[in-house]
N, C-alpha and C. Protein backbone atom coordinates (compact mmCIF):
# COMPACT_ATOMS: atom_id res chain seq x y z
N UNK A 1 102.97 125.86 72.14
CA UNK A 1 101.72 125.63 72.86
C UNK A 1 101.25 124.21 72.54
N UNK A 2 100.79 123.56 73.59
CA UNK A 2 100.51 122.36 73.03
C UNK A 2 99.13 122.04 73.11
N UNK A 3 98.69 121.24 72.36
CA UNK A 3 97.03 121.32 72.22
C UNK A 3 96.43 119.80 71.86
N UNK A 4 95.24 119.37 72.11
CA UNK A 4 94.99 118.29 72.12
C UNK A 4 94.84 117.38 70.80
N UNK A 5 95.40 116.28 70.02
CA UNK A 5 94.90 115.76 68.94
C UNK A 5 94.15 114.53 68.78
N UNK A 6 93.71 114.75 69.83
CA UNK A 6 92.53 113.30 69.21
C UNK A 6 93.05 112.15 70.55
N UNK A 7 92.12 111.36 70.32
CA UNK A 7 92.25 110.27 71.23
C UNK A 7 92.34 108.59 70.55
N UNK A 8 92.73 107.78 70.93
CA UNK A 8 92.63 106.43 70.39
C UNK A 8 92.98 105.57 71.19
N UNK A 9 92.30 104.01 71.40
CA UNK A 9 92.50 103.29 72.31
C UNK A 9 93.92 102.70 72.03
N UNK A 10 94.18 101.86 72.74
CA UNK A 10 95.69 100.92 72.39
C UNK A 10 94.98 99.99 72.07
N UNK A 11 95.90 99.23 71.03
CA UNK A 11 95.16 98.14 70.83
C UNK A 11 96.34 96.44 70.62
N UNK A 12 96.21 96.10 70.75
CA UNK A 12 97.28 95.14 70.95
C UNK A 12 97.88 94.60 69.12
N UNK A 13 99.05 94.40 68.99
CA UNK A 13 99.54 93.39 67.24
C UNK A 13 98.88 92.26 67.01
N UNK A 14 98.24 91.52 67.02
CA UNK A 14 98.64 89.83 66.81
C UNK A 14 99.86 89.69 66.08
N UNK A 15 99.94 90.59 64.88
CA UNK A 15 101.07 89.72 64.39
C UNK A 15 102.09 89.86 64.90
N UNK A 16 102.29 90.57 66.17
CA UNK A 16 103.63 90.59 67.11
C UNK A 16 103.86 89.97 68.49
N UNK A 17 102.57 88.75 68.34
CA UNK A 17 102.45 88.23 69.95
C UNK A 17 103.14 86.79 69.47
N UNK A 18 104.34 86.49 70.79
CA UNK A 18 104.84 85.61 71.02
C UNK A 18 103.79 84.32 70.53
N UNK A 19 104.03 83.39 70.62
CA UNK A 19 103.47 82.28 70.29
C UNK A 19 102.27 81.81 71.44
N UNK A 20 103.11 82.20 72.66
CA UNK A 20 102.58 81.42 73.65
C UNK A 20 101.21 82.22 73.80
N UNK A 21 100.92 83.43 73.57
CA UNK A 21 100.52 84.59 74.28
C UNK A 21 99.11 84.68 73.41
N UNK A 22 97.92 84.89 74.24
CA UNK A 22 96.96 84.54 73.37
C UNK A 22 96.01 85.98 73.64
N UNK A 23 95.70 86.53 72.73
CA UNK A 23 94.92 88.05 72.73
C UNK A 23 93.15 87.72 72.90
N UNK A 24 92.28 88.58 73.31
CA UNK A 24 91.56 88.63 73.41
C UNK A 24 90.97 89.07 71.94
N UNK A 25 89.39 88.45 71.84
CA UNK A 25 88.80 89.00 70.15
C UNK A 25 89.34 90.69 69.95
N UNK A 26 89.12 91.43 71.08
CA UNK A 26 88.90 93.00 70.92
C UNK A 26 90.61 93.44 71.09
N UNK A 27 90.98 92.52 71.33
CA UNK A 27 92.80 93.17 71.07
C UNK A 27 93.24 93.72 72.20
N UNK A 28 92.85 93.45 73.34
CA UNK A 28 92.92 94.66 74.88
C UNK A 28 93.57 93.65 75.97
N UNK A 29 92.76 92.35 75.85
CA UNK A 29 93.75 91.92 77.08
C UNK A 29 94.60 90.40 76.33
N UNK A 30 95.47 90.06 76.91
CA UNK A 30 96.29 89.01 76.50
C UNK A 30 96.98 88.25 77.77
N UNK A 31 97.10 87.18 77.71
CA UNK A 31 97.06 85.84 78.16
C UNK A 31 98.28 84.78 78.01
N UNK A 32 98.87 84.11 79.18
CA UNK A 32 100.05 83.46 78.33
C UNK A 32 99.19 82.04 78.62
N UNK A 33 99.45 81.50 77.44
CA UNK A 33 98.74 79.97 77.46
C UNK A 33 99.75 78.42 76.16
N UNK A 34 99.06 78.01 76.18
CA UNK A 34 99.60 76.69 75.03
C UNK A 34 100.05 77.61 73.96
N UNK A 35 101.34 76.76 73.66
CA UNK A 35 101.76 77.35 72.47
C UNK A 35 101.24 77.31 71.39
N UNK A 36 100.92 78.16 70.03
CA UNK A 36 100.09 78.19 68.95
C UNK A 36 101.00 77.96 67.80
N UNK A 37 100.74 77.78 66.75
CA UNK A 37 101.22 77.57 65.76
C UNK A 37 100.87 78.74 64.82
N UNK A 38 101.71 79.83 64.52
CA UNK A 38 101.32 80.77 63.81
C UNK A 38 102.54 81.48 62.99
N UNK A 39 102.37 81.91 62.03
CA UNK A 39 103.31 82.41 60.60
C UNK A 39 104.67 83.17 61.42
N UNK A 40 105.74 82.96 61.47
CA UNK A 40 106.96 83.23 61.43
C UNK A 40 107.21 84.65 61.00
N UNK A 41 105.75 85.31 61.01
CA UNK A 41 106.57 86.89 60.28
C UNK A 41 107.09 87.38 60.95
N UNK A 42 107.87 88.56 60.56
CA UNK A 42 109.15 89.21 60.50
C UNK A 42 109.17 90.18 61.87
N UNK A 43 108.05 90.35 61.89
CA UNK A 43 107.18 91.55 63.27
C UNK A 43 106.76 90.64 64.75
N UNK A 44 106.94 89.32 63.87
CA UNK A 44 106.24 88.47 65.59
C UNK A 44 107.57 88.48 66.30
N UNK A 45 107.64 88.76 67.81
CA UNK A 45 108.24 88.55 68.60
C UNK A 45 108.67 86.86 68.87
N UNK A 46 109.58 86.52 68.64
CA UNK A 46 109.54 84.87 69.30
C UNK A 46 110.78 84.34 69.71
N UNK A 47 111.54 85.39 70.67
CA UNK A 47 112.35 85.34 71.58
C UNK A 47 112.31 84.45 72.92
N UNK A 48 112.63 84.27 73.76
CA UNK A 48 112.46 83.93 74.91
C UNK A 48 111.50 84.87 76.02
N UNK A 49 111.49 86.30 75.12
CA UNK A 49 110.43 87.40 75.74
C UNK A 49 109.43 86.80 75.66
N UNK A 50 108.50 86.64 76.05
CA UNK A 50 106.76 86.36 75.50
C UNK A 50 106.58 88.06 75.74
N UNK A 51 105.88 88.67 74.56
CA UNK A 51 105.48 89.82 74.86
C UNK A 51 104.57 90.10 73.57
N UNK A 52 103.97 91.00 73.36
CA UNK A 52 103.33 91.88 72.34
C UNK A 52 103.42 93.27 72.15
N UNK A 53 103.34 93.62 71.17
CA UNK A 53 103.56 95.45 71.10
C UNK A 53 101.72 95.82 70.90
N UNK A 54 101.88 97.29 71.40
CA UNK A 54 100.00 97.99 70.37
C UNK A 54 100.83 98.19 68.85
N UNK A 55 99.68 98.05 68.63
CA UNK A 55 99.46 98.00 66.89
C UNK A 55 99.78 99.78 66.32
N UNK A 56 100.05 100.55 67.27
CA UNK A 56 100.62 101.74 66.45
C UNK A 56 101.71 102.27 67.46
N UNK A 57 102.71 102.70 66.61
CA UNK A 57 104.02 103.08 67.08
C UNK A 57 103.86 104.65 67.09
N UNK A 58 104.25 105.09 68.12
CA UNK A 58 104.81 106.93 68.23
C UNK A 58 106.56 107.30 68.23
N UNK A 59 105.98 108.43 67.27
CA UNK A 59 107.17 109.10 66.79
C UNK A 59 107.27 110.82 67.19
N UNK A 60 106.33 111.08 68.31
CA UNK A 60 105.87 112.55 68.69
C UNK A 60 104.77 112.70 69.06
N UNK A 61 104.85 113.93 70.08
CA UNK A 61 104.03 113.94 70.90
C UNK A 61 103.95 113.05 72.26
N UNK A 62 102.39 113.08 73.31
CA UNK A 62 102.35 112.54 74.55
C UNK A 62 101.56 111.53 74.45
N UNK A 63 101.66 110.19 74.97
CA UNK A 63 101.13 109.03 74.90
C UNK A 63 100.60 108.79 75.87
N UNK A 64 99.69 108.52 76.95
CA UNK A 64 99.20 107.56 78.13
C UNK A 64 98.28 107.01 77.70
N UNK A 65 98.70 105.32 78.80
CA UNK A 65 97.91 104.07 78.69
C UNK A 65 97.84 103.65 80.20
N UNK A 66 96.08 103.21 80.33
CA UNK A 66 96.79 102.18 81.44
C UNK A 66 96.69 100.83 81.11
N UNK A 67 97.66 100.30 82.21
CA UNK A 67 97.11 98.04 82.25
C UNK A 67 96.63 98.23 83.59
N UNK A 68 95.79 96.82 83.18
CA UNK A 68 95.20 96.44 84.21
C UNK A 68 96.23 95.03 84.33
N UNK A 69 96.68 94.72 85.63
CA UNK A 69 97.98 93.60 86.27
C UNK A 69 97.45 92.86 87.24
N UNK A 70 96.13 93.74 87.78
CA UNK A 70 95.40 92.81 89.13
C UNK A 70 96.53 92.03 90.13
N UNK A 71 96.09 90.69 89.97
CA UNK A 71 97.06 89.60 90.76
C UNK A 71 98.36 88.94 90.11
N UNK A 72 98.62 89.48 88.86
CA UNK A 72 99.42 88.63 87.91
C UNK A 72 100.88 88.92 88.84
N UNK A 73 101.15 87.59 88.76
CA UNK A 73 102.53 87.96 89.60
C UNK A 73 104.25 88.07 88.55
N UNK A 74 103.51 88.10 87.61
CA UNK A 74 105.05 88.54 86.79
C UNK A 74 104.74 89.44 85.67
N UNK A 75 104.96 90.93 85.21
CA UNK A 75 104.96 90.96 84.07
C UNK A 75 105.73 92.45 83.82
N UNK A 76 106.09 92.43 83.13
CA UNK A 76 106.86 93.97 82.01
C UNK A 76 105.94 94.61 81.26
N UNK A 77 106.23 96.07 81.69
CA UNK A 77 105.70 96.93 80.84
C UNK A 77 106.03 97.98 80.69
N UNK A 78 106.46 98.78 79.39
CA UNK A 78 106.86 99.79 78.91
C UNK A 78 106.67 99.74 76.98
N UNK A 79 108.16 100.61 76.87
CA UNK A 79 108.13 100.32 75.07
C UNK A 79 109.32 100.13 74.79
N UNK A 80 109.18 100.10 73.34
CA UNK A 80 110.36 99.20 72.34
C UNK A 80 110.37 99.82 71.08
N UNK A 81 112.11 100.15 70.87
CA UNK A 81 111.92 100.57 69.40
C UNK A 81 111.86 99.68 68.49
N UNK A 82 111.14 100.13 67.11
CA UNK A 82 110.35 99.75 66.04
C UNK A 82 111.76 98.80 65.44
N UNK A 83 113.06 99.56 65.56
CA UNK A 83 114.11 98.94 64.52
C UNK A 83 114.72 97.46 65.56
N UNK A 84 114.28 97.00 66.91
CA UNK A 84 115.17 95.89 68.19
C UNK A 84 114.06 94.80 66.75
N UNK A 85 115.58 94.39 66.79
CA UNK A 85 115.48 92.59 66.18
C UNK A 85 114.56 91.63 67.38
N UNK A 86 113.28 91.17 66.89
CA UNK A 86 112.30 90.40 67.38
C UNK A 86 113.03 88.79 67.43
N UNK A 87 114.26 87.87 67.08
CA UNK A 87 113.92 87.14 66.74
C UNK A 87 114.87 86.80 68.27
N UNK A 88 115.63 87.45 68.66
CA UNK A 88 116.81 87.05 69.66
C UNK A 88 116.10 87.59 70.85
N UNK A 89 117.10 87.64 72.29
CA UNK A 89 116.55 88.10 73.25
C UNK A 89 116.67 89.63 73.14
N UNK A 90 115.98 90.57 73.71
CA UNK A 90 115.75 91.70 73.62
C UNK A 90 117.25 92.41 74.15
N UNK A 91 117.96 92.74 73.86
CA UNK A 91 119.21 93.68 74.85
C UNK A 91 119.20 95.11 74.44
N UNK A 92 118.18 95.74 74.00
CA UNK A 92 118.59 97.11 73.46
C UNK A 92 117.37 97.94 73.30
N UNK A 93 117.30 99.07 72.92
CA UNK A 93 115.86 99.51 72.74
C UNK A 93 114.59 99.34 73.75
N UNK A 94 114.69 98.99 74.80
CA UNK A 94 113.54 99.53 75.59
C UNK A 94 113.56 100.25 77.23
N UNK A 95 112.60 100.12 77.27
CA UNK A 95 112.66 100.83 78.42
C UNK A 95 111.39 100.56 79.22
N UNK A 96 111.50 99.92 80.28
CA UNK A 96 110.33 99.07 81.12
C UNK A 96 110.35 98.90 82.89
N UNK A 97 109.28 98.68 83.08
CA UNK A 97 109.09 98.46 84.38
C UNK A 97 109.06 97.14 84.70
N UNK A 98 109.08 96.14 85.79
CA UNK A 98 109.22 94.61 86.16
C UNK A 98 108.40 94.59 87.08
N UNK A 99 107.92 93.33 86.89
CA UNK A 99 107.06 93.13 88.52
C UNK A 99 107.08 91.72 88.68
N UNK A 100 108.01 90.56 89.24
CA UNK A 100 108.37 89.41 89.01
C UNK A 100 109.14 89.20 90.72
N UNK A 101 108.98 87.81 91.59
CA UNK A 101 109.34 87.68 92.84
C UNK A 101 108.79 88.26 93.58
N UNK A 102 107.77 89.02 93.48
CA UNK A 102 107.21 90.41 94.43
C UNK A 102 108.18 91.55 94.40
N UNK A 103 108.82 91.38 93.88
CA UNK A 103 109.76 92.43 93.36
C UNK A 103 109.70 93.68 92.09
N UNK A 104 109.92 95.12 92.11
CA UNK A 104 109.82 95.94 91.39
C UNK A 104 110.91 96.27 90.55
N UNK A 105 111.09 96.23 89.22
CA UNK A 105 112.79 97.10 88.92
C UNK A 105 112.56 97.46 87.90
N UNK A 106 113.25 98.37 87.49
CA UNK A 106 113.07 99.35 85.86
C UNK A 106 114.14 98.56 85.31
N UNK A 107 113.93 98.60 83.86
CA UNK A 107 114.30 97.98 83.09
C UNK A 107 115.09 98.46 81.83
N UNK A 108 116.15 99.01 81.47
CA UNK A 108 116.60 99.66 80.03
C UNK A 108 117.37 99.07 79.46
N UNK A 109 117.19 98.71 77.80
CA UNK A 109 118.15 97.92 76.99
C UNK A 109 117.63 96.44 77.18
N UNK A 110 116.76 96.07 77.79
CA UNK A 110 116.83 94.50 78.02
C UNK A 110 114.72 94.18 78.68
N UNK A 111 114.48 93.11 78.22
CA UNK A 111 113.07 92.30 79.06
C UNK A 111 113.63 91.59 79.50
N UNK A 112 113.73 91.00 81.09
CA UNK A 112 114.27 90.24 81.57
C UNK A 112 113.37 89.39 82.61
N UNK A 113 113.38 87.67 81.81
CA UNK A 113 111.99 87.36 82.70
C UNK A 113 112.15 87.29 84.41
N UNK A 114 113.32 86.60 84.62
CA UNK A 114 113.40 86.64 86.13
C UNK A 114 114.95 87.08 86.49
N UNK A 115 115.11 88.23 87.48
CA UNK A 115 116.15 88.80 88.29
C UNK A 115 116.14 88.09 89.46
N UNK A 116 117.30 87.35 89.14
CA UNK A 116 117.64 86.19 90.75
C UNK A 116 117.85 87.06 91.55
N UNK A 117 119.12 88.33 91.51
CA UNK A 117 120.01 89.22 92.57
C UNK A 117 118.95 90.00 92.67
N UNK A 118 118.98 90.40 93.79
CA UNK A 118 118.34 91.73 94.66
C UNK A 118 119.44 93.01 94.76
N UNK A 119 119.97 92.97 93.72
CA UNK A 119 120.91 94.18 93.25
C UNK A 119 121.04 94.80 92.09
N UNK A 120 121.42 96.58 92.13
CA UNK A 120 121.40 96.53 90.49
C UNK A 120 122.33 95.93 89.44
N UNK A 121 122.07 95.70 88.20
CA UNK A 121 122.82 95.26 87.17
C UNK A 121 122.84 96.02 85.89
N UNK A 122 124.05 95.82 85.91
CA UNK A 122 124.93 96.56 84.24
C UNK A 122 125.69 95.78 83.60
N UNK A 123 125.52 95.86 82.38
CA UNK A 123 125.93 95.23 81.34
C UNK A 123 125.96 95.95 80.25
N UNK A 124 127.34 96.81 79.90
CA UNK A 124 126.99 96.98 78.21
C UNK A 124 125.96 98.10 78.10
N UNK A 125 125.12 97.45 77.30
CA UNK A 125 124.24 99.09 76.80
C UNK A 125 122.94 98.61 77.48
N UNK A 126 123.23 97.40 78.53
CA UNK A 126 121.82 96.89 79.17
C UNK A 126 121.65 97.67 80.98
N UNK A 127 120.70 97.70 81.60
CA UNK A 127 120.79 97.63 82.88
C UNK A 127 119.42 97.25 83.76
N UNK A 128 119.35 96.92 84.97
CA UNK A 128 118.40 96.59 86.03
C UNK A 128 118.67 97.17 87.08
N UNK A 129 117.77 97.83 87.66
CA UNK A 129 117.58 98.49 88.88
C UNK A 129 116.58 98.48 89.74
N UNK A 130 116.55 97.56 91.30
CA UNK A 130 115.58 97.42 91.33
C UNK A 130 114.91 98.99 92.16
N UNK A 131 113.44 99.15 92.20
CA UNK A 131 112.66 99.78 92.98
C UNK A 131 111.55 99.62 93.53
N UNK A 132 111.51 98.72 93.73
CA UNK A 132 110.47 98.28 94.94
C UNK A 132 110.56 98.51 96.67
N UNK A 133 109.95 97.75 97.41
CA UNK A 133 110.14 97.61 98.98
C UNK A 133 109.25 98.99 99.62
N UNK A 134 108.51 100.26 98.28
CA UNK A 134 107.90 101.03 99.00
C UNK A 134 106.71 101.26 98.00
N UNK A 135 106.10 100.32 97.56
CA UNK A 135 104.77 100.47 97.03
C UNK A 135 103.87 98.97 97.52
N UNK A 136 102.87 98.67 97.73
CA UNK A 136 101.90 97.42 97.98
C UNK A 136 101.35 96.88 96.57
N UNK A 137 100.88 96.16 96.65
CA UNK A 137 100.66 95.03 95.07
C UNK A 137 99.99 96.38 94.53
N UNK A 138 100.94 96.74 93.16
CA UNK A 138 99.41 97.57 92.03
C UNK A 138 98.98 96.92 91.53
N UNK A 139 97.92 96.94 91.40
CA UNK A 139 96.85 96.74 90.24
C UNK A 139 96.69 97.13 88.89
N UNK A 140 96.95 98.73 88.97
CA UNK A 140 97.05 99.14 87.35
C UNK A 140 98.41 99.65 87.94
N UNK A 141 98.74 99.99 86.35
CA UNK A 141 99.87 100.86 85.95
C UNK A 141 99.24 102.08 84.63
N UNK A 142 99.89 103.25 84.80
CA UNK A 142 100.08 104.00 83.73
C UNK A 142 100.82 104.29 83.44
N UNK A 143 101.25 104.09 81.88
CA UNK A 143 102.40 104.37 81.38
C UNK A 143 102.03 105.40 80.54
N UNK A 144 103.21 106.88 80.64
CA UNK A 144 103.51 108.32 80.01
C UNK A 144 104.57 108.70 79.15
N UNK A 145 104.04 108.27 77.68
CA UNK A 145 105.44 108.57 76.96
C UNK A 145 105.14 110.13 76.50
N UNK A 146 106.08 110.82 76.91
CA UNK A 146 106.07 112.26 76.37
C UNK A 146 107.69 112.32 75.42
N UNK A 147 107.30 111.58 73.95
CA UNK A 147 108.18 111.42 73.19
C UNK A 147 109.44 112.64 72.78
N UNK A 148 108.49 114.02 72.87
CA UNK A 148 109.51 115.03 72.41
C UNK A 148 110.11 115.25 73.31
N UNK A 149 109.84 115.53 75.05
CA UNK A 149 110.73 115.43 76.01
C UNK A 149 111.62 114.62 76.44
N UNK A 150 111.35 113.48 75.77
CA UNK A 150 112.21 112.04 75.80
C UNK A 150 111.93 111.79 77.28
N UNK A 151 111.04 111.01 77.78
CA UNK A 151 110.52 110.87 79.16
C UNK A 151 109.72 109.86 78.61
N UNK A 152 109.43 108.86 79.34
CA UNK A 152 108.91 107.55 79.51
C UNK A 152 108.57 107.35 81.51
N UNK A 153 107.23 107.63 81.88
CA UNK A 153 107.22 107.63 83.25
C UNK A 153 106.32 106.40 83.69
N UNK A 154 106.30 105.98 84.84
CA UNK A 154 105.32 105.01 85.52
C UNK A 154 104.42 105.41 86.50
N UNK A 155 103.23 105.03 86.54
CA UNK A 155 102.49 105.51 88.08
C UNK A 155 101.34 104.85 88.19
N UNK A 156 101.22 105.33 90.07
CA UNK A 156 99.65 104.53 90.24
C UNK A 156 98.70 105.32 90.10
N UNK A 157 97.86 104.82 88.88
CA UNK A 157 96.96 105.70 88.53
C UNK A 157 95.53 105.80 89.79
N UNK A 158 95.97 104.47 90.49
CA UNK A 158 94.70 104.62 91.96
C UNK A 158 94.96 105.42 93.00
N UNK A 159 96.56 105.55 93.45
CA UNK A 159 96.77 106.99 94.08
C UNK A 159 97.69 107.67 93.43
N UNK A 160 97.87 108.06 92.82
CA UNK A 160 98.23 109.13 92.26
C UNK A 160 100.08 108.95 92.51
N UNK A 161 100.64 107.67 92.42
CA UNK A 161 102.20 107.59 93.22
C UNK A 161 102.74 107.69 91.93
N UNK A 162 104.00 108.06 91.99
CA UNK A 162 104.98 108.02 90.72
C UNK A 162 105.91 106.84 90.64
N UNK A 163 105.84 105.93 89.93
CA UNK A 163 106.89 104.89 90.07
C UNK A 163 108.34 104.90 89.68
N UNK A 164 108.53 105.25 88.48
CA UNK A 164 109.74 105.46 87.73
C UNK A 164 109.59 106.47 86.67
N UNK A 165 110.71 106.98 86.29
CA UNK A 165 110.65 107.77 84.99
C UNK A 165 112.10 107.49 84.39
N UNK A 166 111.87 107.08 82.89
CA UNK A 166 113.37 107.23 82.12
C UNK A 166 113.31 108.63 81.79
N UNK A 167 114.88 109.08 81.53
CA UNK A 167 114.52 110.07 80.12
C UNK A 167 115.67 109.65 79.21
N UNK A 168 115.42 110.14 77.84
CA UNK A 168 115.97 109.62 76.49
C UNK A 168 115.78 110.14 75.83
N UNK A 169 116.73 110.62 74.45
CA UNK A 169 116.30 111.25 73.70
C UNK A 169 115.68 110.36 72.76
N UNK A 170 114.62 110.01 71.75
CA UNK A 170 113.88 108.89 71.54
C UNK A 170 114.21 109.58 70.22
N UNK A 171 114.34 108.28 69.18
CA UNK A 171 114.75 109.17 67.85
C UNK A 171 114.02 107.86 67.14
N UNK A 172 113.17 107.02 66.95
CA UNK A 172 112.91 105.97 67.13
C UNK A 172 111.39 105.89 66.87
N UNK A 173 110.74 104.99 66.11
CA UNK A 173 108.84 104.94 66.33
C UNK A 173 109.18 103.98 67.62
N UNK A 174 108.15 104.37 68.86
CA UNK A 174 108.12 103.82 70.27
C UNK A 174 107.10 102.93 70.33
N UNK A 175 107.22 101.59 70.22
CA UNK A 175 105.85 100.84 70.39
C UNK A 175 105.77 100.51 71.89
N UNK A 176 104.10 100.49 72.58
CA UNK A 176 103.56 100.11 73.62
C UNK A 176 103.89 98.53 73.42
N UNK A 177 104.87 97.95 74.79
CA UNK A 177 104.87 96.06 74.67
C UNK A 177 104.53 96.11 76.51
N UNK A 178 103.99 94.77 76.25
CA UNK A 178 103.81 94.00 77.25
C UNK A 178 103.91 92.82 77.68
N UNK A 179 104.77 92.07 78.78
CA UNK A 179 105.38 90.80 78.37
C UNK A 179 104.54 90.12 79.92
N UNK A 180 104.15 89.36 79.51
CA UNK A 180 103.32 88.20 80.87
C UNK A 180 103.35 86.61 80.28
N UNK A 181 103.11 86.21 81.80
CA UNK A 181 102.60 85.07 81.67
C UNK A 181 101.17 84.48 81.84
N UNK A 182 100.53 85.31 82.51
CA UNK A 182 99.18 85.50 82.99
C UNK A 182 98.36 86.26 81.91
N UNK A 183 97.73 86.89 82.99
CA UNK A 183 96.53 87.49 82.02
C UNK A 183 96.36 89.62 82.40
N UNK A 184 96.88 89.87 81.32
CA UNK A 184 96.92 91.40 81.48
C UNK A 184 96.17 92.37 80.87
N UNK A 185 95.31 93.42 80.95
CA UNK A 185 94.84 94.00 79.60
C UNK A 185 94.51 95.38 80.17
N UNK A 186 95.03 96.03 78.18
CA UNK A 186 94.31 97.29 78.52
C UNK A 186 93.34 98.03 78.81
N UNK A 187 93.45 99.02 79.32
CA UNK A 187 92.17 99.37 80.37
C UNK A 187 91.34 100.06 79.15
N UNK A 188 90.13 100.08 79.19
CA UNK A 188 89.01 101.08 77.97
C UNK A 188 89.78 102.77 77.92
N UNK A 189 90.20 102.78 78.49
CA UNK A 189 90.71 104.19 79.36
C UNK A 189 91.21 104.77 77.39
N UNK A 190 90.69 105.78 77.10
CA UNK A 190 91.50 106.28 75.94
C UNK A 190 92.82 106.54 75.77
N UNK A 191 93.85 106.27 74.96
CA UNK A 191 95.27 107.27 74.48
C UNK A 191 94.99 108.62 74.60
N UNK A 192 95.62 109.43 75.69
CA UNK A 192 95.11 110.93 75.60
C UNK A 192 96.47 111.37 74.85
N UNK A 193 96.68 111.69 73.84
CA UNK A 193 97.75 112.57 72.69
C UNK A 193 97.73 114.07 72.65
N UNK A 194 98.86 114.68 72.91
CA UNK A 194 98.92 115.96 72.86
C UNK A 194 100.31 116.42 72.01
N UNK A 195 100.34 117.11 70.86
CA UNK A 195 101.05 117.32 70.01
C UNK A 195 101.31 119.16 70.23
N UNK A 196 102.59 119.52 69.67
CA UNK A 196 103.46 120.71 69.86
C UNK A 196 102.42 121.38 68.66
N UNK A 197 101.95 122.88 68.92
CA UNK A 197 101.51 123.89 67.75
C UNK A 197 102.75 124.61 67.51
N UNK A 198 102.99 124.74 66.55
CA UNK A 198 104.06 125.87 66.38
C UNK A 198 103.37 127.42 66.54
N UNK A 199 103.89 128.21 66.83
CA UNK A 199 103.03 129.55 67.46
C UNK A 199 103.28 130.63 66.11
């Protein structure tokens, strides 16, 4: 039976935002701007991704978030496991949505800033697929990690459309990332969490 445990906002790392990428005081929306000069730790992202993770990772249970994307015309969003090496380009461990060219494509194993081909791609333990050509500009996104089902889904939370869904068995702490160049942020909207009772 599953039952409700509490709620909590997302809140964005600093110490995992690219260089370029500049957070708001309250940790919710983030920005790609002048590059900063900031500590080399071990958790900052500083790949060719510009991205950030939320500041708490899931290991169980159901996760939803939304972003707010408005007009931004490029950005990724999904999650990333806790153990993908921050310092190289991303090829492994996630699982994301794209919105870059006016173009839509899911994303697994890889952040990829721009997809020249209008076809899918495989590589290895990477791939791109696009899905676009039947939704109009979103605005938000919600993202649904239901970790024990291993499901990671997308949708428009303004009509109610389904965008994508992975599934996976997730064995992994799942951090919330988000990769832009613009300006993106999370919505006030709470983390609604729902955890397994044993009966």
């Amino acid at each position: 039976v599953a039952a409700p445990a509490g709620s909590r906002p997302v809140v964005l790392d600093p110490n995992t935002a690219h260089p370029v990428l500049h957070l708001s005081e309250d940790l919710t929306s983030v920005r790609g701007g002048e590059r900063q000069k900031l500590p080399d730790n071990p958790e900052r992202i500083s790949s060719l991704c510009c991205s950030v993770l939320g500041s708490e990772g899931f290991n169980s249970g159901t996760h939803s978030w939304d972003v707010e994307v408005g007009d931004n015309t490029h950005w990724i969003l999904g999650v990333l496991e806790e153990s993908v090496q921050r310092k190289r380009d991303i090829r492994s461990g996630s699982w994301s949505i794209c919105f870059s060219d006016g173009e839509y494509s899911a994303q697994l194993g890889v952040l990829e800033e721009s997809v020249q081909r209008k076809s899918n791609i495989q590589s290895g333990l990477w791939s791109i697929w696009f899905i676009g050509g039947k939704y109009s500009k979103l605005q938000r996104i919600r993202v649904n990690l239901d970790w024990n089902r291993g499901k990671l889904s997308f949708s428009d939370p303004d009509t109610d459309t389904h965008i994508h869904t992975f599934t996976h068995t997730f064995t992994h702490n799942m951090f919330p990332i988000i990769h832009t160049g613009d300006k993106v942020k999370v919505l006030p909207l709470k983390v609604s969490v729902t955890v397994g009772r044993s009966s």
